[in-house]
C-alpha atoms as a PDB file:
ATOM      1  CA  UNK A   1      11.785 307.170-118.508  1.00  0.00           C
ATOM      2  CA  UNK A   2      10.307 307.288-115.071  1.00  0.00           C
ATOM      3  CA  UNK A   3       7.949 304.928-115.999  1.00  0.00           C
ATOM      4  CA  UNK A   4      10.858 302.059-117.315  1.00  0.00           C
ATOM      5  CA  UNK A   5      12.692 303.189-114.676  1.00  0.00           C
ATOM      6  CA  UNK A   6       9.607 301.751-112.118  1.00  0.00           C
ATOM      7  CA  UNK A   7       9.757 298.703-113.597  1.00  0.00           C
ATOM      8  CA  UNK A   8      13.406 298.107-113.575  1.00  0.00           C
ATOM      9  CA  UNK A   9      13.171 299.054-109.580  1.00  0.00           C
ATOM     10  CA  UNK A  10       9.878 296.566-109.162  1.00  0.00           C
ATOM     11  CA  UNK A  11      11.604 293.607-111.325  1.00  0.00           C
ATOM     12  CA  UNK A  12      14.625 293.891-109.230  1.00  0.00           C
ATOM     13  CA  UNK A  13      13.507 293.973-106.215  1.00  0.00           C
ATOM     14  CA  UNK A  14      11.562 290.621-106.652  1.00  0.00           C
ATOM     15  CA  UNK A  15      14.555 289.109-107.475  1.00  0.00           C
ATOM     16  CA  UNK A  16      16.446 290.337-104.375  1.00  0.00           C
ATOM     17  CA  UNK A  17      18.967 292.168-106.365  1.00  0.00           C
ATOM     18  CA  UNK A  18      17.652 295.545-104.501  1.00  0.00           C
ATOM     19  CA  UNK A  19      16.012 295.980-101.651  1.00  0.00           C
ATOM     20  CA  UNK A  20      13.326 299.464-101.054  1.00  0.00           C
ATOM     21  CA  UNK A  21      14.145 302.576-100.293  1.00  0.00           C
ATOM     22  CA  UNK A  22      13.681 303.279 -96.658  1.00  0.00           C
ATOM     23  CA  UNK A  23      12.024 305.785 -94.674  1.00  0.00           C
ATOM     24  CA  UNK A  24      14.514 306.643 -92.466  1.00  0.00           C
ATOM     25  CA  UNK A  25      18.858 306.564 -92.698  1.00  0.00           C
ATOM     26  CA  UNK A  26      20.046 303.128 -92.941  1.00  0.00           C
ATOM     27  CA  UNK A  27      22.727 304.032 -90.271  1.00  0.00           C
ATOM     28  CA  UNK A  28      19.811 305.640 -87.734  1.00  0.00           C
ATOM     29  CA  UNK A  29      17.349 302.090 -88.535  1.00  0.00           C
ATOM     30  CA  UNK A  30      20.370 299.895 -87.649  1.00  0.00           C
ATOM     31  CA  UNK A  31      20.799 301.735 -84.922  1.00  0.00           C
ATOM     32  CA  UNK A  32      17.400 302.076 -83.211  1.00  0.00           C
ATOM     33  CA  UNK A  33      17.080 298.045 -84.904  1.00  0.00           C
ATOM     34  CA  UNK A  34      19.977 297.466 -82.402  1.00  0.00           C
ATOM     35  CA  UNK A  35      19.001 298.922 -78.938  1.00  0.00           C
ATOM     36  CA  UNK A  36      15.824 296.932 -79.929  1.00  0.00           C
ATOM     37  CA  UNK A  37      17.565 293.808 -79.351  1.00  0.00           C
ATOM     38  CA  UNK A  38      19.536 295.226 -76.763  1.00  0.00           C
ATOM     39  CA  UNK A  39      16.024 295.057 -75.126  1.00  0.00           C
ATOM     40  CA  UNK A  40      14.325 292.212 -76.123  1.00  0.00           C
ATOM     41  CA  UNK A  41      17.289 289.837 -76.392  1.00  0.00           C
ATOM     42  CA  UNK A  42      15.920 288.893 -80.016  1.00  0.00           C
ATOM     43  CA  UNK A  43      18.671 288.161 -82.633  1.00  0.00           C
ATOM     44  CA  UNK A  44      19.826 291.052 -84.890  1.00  0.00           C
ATOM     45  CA  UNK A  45      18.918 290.744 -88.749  1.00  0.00           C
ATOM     46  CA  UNK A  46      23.006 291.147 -89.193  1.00  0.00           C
ATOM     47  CA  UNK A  47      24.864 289.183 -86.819  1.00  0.00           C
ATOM     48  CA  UNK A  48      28.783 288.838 -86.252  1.00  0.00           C
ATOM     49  CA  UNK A  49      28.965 286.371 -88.887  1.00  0.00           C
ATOM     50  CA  UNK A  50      26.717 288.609 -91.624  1.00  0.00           C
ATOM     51  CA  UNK A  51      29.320 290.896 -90.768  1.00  0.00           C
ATOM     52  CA  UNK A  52      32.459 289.557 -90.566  1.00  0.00           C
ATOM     53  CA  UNK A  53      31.094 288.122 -93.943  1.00  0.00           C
ATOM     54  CA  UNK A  54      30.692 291.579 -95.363  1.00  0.00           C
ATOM     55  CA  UNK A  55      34.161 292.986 -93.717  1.00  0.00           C
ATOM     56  CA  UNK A  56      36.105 290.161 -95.658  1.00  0.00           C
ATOM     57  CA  UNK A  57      34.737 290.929 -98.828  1.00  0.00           C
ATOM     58  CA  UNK A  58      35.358 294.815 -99.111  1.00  0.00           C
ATOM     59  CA  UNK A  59      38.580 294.033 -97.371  1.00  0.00           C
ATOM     60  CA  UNK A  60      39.294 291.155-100.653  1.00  0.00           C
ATOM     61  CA  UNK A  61      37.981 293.570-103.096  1.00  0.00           C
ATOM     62  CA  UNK A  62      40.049 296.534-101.753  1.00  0.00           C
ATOM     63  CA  UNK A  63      43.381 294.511-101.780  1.00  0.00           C
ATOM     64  CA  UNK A  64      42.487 293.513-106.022  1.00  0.00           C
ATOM     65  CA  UNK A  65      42.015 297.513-106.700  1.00  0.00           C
ATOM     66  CA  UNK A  66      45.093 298.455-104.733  1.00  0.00           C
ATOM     67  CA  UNK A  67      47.340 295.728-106.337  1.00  0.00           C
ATOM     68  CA  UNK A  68      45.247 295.081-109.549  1.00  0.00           C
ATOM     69  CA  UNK A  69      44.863 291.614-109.044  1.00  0.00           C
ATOM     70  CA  UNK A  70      42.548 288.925-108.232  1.00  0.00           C
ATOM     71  CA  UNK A  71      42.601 288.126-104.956  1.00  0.00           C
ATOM     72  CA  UNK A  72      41.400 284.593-102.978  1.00  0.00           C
ATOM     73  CA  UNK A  73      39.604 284.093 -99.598  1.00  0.00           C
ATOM     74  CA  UNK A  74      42.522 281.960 -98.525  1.00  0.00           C
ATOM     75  CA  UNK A  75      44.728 285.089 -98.186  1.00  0.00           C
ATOM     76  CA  UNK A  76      42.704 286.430 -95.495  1.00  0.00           C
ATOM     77  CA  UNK A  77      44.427 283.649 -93.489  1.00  0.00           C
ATOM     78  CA  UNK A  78      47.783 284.777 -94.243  1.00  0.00           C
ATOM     79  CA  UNK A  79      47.151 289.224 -93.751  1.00  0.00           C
ATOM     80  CA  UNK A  80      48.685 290.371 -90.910  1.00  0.00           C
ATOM     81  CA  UNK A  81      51.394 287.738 -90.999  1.00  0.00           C
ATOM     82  CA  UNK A  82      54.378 289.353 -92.733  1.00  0.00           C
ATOM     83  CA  UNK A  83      53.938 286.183 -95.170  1.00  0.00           C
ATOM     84  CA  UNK A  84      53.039 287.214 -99.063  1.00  0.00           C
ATOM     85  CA  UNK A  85      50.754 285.703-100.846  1.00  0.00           C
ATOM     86  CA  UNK A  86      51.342 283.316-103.407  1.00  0.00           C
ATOM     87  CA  UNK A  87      51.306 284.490-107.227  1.00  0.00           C
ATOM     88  CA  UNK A  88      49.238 282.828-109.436  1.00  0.00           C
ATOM     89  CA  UNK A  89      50.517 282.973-112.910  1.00  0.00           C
END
């Protein structure tokens, strides 16, 4: 099973469904990845854009769990507003 389970890990990764295993906590590398470009002034892997990218799709994909519903990118427009979104039937 190990063995398989190898080769599922290798095949995946070359097709960047999964990235390694790191050394250290995710949380500590972005952290010490950060003050790094604090430093150098070099441009982080994950800028505002990756993630405001990121934040708007957990935030769509909460909202369908909670209601169970699909959900659209347009809606983020409209949250905050008081105005509900539009039913799709």
């Amino acid at each position: 099973m190990n063995r398989e389970l190898k080769f599922a890990k290798r095949w995946l990764y070359s097709k960047g469904v999964m990235v390694p295993e790191e050394d250290r906590n995710p949380v500590d590398q972005q952290f010490i990845e950060f003050i790094e470009c604090c430093r150098t002034l070099a441009k982080p892997k994950a800028d505002l854009t990756i993630g405001l990218n990121d934040s708007s799709a957990v935030i769509l994909s909460n909202l369908a769990m909670d209601e169970s519903r699909r959900v659209y990118a347009s809606e983020l427009d409209k949250m905050g507003t008081g105005e509900a979104p539009k039913k799709k039937a």
